[in-house]
C-alpha atoms as a PDB file:
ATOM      1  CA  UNK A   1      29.855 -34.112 -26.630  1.00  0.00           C
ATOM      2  CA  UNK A   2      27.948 -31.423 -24.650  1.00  0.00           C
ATOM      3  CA  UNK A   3      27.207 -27.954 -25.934  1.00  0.00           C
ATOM      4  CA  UNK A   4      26.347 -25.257 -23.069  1.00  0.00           C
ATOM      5  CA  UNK A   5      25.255 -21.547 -23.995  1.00  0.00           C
ATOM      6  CA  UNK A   6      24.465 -19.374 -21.491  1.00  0.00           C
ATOM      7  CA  UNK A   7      21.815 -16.602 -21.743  1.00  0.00           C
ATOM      8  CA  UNK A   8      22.788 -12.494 -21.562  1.00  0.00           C
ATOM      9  CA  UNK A   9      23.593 -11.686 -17.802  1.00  0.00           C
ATOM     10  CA  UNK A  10      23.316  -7.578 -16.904  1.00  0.00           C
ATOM     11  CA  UNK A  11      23.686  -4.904 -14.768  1.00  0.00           C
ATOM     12  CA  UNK A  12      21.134  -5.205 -11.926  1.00  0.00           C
ATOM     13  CA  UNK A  13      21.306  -3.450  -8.450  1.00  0.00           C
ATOM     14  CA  UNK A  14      21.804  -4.600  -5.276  1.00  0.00           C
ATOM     15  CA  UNK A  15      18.899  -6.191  -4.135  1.00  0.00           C
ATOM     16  CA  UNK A  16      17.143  -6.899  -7.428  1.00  0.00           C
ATOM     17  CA  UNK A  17      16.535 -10.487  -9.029  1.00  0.00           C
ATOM     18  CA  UNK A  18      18.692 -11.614 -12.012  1.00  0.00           C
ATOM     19  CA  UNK A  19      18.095 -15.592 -14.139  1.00  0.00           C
ATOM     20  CA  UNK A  20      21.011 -17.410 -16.001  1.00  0.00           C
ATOM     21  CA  UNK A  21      20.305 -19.561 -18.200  1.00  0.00           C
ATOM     22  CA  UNK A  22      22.193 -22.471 -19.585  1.00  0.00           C
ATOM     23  CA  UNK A  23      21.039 -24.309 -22.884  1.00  0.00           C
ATOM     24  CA  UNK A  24      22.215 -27.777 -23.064  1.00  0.00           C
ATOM     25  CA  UNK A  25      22.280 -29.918 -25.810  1.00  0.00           C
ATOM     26  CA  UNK A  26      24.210 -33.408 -26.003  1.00  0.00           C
ATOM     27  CA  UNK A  27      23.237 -37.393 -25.905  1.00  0.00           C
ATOM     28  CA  UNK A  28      24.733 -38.108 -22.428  1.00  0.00           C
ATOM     29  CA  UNK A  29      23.127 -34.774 -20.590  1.00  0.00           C
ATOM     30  CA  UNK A  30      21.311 -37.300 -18.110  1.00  0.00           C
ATOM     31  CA  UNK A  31      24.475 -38.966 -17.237  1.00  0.00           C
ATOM     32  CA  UNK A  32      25.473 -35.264 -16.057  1.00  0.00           C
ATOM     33  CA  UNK A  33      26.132 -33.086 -13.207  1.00  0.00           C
ATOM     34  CA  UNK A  34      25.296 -29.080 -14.195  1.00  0.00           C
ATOM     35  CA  UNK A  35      27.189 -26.768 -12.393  1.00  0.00           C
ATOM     36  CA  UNK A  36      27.378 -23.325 -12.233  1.00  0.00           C
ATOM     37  CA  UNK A  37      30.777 -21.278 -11.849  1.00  0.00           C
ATOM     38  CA  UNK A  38      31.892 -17.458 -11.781  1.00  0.00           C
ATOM     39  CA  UNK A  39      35.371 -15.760 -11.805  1.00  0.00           C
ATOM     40  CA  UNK A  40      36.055 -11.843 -10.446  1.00  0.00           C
ATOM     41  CA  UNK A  41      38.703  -9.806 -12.336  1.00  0.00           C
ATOM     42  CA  UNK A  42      42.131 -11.403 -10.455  1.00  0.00           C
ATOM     43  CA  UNK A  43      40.268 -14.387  -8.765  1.00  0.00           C
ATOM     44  CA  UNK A  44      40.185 -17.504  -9.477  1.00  0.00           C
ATOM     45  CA  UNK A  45      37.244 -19.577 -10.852  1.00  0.00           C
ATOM     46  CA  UNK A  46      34.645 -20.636  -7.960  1.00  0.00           C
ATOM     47  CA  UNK A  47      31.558 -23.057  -7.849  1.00  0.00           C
ATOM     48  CA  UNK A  48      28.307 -21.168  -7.423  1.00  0.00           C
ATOM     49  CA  UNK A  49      25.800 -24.147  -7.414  1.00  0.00           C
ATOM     50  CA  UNK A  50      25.674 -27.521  -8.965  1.00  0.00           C
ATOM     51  CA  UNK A  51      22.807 -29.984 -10.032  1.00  0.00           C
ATOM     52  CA  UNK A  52      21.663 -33.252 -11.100  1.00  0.00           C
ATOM     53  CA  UNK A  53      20.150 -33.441 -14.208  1.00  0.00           C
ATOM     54  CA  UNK A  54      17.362 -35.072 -12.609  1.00  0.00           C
ATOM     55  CA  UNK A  55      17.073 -31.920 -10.070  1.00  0.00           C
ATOM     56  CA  UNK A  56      16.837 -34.242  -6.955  1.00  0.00           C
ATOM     57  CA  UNK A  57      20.163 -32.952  -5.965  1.00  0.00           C
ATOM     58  CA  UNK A  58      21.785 -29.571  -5.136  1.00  0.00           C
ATOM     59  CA  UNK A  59      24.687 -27.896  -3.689  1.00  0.00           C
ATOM     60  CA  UNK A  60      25.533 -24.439  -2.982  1.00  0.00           C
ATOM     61  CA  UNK A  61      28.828 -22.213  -2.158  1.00  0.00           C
ATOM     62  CA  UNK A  62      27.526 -21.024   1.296  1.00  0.00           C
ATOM     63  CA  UNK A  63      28.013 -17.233  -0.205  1.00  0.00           C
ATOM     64  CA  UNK A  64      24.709 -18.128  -1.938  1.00  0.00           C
ATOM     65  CA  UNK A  65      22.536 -20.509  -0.215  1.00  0.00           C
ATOM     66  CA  UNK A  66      19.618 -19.107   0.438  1.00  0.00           C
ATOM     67  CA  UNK A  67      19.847 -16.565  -2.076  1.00  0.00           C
ATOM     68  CA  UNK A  68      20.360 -18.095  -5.678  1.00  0.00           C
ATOM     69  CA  UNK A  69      18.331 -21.207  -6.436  1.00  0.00           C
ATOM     70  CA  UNK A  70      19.748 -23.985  -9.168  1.00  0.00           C
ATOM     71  CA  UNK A  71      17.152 -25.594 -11.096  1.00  0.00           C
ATOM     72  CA  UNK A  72      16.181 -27.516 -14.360  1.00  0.00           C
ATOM     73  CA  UNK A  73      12.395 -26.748 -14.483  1.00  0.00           C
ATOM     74  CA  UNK A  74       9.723 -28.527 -17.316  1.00  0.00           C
ATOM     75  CA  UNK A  75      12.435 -31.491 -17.192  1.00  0.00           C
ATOM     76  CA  UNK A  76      13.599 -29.286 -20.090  1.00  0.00           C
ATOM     77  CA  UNK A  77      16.875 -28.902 -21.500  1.00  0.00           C
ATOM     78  CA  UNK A  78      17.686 -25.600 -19.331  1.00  0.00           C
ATOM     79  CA  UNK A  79      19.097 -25.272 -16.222  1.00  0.00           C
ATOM     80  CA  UNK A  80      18.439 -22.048 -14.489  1.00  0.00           C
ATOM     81  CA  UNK A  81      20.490 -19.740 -12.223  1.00  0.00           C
ATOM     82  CA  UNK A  82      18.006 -18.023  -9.895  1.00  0.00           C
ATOM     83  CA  UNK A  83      19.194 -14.869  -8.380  1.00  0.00           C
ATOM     84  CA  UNK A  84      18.180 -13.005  -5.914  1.00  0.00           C
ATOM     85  CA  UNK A  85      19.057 -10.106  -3.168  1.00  0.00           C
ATOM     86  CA  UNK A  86      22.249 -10.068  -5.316  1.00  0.00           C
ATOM     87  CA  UNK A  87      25.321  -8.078  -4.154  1.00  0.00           C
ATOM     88  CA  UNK A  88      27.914  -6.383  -5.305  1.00  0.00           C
ATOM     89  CA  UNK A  89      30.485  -9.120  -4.426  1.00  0.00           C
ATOM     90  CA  UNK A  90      28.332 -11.234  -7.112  1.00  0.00           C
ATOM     91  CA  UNK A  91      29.868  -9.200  -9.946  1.00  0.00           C
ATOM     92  CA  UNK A  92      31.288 -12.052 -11.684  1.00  0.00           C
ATOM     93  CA  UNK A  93      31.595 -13.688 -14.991  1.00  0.00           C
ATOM     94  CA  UNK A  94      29.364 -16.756 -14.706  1.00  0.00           C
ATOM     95  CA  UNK A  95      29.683 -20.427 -17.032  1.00  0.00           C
ATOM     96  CA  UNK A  96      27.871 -23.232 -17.037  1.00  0.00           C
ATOM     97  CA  UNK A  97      29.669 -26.297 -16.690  1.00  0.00           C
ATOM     98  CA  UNK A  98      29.038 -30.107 -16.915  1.00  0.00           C
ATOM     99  CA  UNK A  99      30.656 -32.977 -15.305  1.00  0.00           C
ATOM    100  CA  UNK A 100      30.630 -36.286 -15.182  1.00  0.00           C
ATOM    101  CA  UNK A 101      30.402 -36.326 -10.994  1.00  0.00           C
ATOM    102  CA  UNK A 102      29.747 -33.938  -8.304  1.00  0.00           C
ATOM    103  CA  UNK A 103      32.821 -31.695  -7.393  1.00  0.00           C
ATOM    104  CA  UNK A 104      32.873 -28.176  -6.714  1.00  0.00           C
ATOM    105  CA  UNK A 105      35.888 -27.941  -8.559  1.00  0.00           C
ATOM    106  CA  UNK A 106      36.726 -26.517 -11.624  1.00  0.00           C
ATOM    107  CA  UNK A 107      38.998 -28.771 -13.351  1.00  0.00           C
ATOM    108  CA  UNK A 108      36.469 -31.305 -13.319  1.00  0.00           C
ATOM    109  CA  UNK A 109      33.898 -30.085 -15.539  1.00  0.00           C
ATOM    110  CA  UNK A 110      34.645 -31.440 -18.976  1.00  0.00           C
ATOM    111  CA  UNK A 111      32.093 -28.752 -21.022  1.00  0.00           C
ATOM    112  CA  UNK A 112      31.903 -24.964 -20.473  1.00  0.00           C
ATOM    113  CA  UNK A 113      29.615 -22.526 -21.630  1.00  0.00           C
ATOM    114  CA  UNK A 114      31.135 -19.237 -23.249  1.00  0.00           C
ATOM    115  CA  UNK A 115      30.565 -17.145 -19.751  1.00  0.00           C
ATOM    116  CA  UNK A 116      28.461 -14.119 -19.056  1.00  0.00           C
ATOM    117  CA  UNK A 117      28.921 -10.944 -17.291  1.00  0.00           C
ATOM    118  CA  UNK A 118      26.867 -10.285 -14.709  1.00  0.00           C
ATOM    119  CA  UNK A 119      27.374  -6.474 -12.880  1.00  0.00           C
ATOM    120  CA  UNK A 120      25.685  -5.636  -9.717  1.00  0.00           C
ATOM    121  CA  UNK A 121      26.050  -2.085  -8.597  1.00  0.00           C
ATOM    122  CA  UNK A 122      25.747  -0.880  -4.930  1.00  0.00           C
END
């Protein structure tokens, strides 16, 4: 079993700099791939950025590389969701997710976190 909660998300500007936060807890968390999801009103759900739990691996939706940064930093129990220069297209609800394997698709992510809005205006 894996339990994911997600930290508060906001209303930030265009621009400005906004960290997720995912607390893991679990006995098979090394075994795992942490990924990070988000779903618009009428959209479906769509990968954001995925990690090892080791960190030595990362992926990105091309929407975001370069801006957001995926990370698990102090070899802690926290995986991060750095975001920067968001935009408005960002508004989102985001989750945590972990999987088994690598796969920047929903349905195979076995744990979720609860989800948390995250508004950026223009």
């Amino acid at each position: 079993q894996v339990q994911l909660v997600e930290s508060r998300g906001g209303l930030v500007q265009a621009g400005d700099s906004l960290r997720l936060s995912c607390a893991a807890t679990g006995s098979t968390l090394d075994s795992r791939i942490m990924g990070w999801f988000r779903q618009a009103p009428g959209l479906e759900r769509e990968f954001v950025a995925a990690t090892n739990w080791n960190g030595d691996f990362t992926s990105y939706q091309s929407s975001v590389k370069g801006r957001f940064i995926v990370s698990r930093p102090n070899a802690g129990n926290t995986i991060i969701l750095q975001m920067n220069s968001v935009k408005p297209e960002d508004t989102a609800v985001y989750y945590c997710a972990a999987s088994r394997q690598y796969s920047t698709s929903p349905g195979s992510y076995d744990y979720w976190g609860q989800g948390t809005q995250v508004t950026v205006s223009s």
